[in-house]
C-alpha atoms as a PDB file:
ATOM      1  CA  UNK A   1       4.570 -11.445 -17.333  1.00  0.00           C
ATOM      2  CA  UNK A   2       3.915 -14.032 -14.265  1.00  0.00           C
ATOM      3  CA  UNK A   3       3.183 -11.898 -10.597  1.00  0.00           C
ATOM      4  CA  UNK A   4       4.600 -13.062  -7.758  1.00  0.00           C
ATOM      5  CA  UNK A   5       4.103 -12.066  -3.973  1.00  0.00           C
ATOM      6  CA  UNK A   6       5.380 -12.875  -0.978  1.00  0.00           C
ATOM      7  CA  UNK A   7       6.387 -11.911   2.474  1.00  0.00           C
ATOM      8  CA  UNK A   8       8.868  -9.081   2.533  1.00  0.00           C
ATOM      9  CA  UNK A   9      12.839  -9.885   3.051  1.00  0.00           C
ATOM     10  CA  UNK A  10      15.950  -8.196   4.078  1.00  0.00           C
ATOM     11  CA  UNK A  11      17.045  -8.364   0.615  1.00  0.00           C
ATOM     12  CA  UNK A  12      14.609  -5.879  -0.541  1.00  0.00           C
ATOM     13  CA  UNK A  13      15.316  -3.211   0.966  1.00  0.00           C
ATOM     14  CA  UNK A  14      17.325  -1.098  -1.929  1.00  0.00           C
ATOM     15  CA  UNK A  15      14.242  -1.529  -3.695  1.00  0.00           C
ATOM     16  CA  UNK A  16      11.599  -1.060  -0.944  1.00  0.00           C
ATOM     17  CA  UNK A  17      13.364   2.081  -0.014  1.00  0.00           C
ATOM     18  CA  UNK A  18      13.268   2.913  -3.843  1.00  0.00           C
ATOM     19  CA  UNK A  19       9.907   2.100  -4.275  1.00  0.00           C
ATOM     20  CA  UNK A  20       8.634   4.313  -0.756  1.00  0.00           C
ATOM     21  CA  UNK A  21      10.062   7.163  -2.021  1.00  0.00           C
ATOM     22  CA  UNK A  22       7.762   6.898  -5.273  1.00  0.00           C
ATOM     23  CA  UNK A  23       4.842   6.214  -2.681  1.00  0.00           C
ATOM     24  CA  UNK A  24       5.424   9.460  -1.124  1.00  0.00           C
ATOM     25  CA  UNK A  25       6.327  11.062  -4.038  1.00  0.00           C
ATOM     26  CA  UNK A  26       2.838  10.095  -5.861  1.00  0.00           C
ATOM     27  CA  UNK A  27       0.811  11.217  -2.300  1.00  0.00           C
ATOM     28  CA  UNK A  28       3.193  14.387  -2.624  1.00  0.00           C
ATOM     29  CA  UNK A  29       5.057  13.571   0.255  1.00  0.00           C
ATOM     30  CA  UNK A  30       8.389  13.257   1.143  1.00  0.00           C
ATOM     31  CA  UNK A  31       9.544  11.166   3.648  1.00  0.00           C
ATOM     32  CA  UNK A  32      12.915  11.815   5.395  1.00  0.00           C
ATOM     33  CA  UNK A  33      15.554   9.115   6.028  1.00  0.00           C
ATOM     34  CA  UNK A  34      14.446   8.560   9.748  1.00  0.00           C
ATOM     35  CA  UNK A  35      10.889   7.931   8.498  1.00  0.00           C
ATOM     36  CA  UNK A  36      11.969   5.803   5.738  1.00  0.00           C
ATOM     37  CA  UNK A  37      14.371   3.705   8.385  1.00  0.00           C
ATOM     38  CA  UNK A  38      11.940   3.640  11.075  1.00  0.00           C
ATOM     39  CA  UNK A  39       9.337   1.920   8.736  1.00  0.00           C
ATOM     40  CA  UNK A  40      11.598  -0.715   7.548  1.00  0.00           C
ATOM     41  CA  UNK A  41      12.708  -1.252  10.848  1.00  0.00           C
ATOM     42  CA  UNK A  42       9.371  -2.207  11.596  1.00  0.00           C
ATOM     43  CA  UNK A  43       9.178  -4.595   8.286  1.00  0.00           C
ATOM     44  CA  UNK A  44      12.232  -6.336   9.659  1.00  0.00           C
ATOM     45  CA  UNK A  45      11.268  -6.685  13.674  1.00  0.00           C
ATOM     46  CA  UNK A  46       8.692 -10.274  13.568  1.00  0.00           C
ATOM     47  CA  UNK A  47       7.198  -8.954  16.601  1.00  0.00           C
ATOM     48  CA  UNK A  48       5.681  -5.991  15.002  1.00  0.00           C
ATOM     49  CA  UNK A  49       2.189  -5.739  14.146  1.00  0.00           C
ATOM     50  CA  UNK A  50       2.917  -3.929  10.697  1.00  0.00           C
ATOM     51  CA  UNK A  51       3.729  -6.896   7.910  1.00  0.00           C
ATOM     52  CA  UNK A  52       4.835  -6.596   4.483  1.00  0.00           C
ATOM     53  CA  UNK A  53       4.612  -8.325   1.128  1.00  0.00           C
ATOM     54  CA  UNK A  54       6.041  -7.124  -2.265  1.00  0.00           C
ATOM     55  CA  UNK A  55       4.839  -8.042  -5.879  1.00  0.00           C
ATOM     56  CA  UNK A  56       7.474  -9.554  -8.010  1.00  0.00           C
ATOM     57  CA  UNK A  57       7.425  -9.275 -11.916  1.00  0.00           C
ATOM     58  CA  UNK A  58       9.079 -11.557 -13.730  1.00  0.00           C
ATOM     59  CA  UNK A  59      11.947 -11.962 -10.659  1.00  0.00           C
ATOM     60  CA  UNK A  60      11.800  -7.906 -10.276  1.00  0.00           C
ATOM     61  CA  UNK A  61      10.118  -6.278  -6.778  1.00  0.00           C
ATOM     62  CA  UNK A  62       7.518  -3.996  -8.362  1.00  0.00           C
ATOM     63  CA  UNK A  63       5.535  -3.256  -5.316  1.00  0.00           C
ATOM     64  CA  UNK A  64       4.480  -3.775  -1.679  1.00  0.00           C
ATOM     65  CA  UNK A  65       1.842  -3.930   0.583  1.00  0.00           C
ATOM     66  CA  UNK A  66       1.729  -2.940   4.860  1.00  0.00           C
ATOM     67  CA  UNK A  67      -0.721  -4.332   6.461  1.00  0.00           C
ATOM     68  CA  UNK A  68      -1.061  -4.289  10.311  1.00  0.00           C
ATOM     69  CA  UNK A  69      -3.130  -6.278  12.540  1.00  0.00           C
ATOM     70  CA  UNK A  70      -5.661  -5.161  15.128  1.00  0.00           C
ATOM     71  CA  UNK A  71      -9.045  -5.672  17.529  1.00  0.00           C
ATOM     72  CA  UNK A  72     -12.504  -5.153  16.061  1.00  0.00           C
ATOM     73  CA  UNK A  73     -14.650  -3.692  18.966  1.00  0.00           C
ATOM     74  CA  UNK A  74     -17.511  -4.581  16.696  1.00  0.00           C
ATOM     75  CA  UNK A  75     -16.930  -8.162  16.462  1.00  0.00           C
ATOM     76  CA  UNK A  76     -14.797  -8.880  19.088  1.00  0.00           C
ATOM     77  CA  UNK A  77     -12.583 -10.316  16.799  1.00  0.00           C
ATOM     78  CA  UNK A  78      -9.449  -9.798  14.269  1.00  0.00           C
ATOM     79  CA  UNK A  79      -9.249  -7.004  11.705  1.00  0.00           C
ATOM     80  CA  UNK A  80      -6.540  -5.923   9.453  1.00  0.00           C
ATOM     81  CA  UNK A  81      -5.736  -2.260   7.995  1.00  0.00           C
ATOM     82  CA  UNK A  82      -3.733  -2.264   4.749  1.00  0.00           C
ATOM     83  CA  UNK A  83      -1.714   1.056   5.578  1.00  0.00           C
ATOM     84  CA  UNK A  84      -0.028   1.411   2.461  1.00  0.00           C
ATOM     85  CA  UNK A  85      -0.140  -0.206  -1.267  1.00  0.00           C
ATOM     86  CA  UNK A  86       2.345   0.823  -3.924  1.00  0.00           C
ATOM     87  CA  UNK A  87       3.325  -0.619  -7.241  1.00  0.00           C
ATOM     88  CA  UNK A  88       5.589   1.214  -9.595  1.00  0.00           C
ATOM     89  CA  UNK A  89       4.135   3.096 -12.717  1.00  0.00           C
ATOM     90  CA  UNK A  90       5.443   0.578 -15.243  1.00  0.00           C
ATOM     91  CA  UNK A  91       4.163  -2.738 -13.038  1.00  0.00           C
ATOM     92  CA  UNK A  92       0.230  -0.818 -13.266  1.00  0.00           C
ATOM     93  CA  UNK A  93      -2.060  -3.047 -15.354  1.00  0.00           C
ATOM     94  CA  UNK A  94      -0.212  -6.327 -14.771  1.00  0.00           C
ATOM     95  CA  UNK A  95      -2.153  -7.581 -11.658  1.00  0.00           C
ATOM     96  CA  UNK A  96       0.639  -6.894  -9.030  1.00  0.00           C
ATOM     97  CA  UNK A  97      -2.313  -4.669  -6.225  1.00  0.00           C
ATOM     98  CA  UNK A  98      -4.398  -7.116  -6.741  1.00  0.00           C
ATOM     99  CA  UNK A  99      -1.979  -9.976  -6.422  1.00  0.00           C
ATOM    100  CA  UNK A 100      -0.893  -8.028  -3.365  1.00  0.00           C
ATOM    101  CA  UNK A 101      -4.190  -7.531  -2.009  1.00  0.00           C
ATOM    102  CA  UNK A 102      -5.048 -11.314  -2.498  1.00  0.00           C
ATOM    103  CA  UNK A 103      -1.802 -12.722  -0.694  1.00  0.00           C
ATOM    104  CA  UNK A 104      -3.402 -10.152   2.549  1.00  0.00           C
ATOM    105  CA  UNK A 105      -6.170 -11.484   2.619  1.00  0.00           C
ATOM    106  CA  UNK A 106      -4.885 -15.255   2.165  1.00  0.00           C
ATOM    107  CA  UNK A 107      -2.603 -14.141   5.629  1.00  0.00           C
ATOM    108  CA  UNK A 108      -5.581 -12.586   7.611  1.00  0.00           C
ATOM    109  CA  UNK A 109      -7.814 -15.960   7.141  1.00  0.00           C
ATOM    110  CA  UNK A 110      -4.612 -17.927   8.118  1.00  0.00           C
ATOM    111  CA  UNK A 111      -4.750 -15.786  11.412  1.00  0.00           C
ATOM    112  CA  UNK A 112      -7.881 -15.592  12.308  1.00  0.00           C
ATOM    113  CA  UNK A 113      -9.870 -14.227   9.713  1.00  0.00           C
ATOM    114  CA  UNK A 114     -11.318 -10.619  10.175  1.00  0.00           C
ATOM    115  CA  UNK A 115     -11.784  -7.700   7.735  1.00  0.00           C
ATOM    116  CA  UNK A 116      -9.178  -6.054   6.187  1.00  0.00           C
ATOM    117  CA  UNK A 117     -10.048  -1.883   5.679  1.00  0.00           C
ATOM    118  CA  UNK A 118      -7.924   0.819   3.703  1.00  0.00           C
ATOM    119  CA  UNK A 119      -8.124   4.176   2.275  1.00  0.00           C
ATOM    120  CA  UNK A 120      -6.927   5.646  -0.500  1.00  0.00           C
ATOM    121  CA  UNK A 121      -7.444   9.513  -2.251  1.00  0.00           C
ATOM    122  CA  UNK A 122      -9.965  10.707  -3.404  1.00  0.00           C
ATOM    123  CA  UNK A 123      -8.594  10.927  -6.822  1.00  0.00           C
ATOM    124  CA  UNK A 124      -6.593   7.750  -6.852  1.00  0.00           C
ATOM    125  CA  UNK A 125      -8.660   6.308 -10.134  1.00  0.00           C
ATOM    126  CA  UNK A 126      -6.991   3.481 -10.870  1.00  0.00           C
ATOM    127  CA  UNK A 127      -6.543   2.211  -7.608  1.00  0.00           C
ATOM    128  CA  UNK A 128     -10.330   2.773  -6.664  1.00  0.00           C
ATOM    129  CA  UNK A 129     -11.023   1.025 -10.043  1.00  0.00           C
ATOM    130  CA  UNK A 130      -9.502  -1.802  -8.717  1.00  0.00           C
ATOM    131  CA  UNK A 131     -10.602  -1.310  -4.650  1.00  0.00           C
ATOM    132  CA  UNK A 132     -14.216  -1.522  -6.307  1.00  0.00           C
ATOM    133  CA  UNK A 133     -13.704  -4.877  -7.960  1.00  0.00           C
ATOM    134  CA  UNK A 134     -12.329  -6.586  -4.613  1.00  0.00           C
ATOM    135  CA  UNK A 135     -14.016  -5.121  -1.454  1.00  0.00           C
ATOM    136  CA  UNK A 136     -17.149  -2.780  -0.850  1.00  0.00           C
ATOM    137  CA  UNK A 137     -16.795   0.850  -0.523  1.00  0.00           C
ATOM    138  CA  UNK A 138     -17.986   2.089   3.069  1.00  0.00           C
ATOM    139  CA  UNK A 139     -19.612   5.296   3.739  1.00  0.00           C
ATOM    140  CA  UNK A 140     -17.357   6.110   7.028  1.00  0.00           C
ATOM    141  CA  UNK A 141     -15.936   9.677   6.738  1.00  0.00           C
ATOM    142  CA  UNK A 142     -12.245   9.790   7.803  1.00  0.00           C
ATOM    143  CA  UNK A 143     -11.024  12.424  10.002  1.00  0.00           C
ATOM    144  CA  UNK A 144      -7.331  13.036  10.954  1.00  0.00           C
ATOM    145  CA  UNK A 145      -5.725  14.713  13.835  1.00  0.00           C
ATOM    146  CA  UNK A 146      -2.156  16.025  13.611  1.00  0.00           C
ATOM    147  CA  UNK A 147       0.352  15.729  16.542  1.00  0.00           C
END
């Protein structure tokens, strides 16, 4: 199985939309249609600061990654948050986060370098088993306010 990854396209979106669902499904959360449109509006609009890639498998879109640009206070420079990272239960194992995680971090030094931060669950095993192999786990405590 060869991993591919590259920036997002209009062409996805049957699949993106597919594969969002599943996101929200596995952070048991559903997302209504506006939510779902209003995101890949964004993936569409260039002038947005959230980007997208997807992981391809053999020709097949088995994941995605959102990653959004912003300022570091600290350094007075570029940093990156990776807002979401999904790949489909059958594409785990093959590479494809990793891949994804790899081509964001090949885009951030292209523009301007900067760190690139995310979060994930608690729980989320496998995808902290992975996190811990590419970046360093911070001790920052997350807090969340709702509207």
């Amino acid at each position: 199985m060869t991993v591919t990854v590259r920036p997002i396209e209009a062409r996805d979106e049957s699949v993106w939309r597919e594969l969002f669902v599943a996101y929200g499904v596995f952070y048991e959360t559903e997302f209504a249609e506006p939510q779902i449109s209003t995101v890949w509006g964004w993936l569409m609009d260039p002038s947005h600061l959230t980007k997208a890639w997807v992981a391809e498998i053999d020709g097949a879109v088995v994941g995605f990654g959102h990653m959004r640009s912003h300022w570091d206070t600290f350094t007075g420079g570029p940093a990156w948050f990776l807002d979401d990272l999904y790949t489909s239960s059958a594409a785990r194992g093959h590479g494809a986060g990793t891949q994804i995680i790899n081509a964001l971090r090949a885009h951030a030094d292209a523009n301007g370098g900067g760190t690139i931060s995310w979060i994930t669950a608690e729980d989320n095993a496998t995808a902290r088993s992975i996190y811990d192999k590419l970046a360093a786990r911070q001790t920052w405590v997350t807090y969340e306010m709702g509207a």
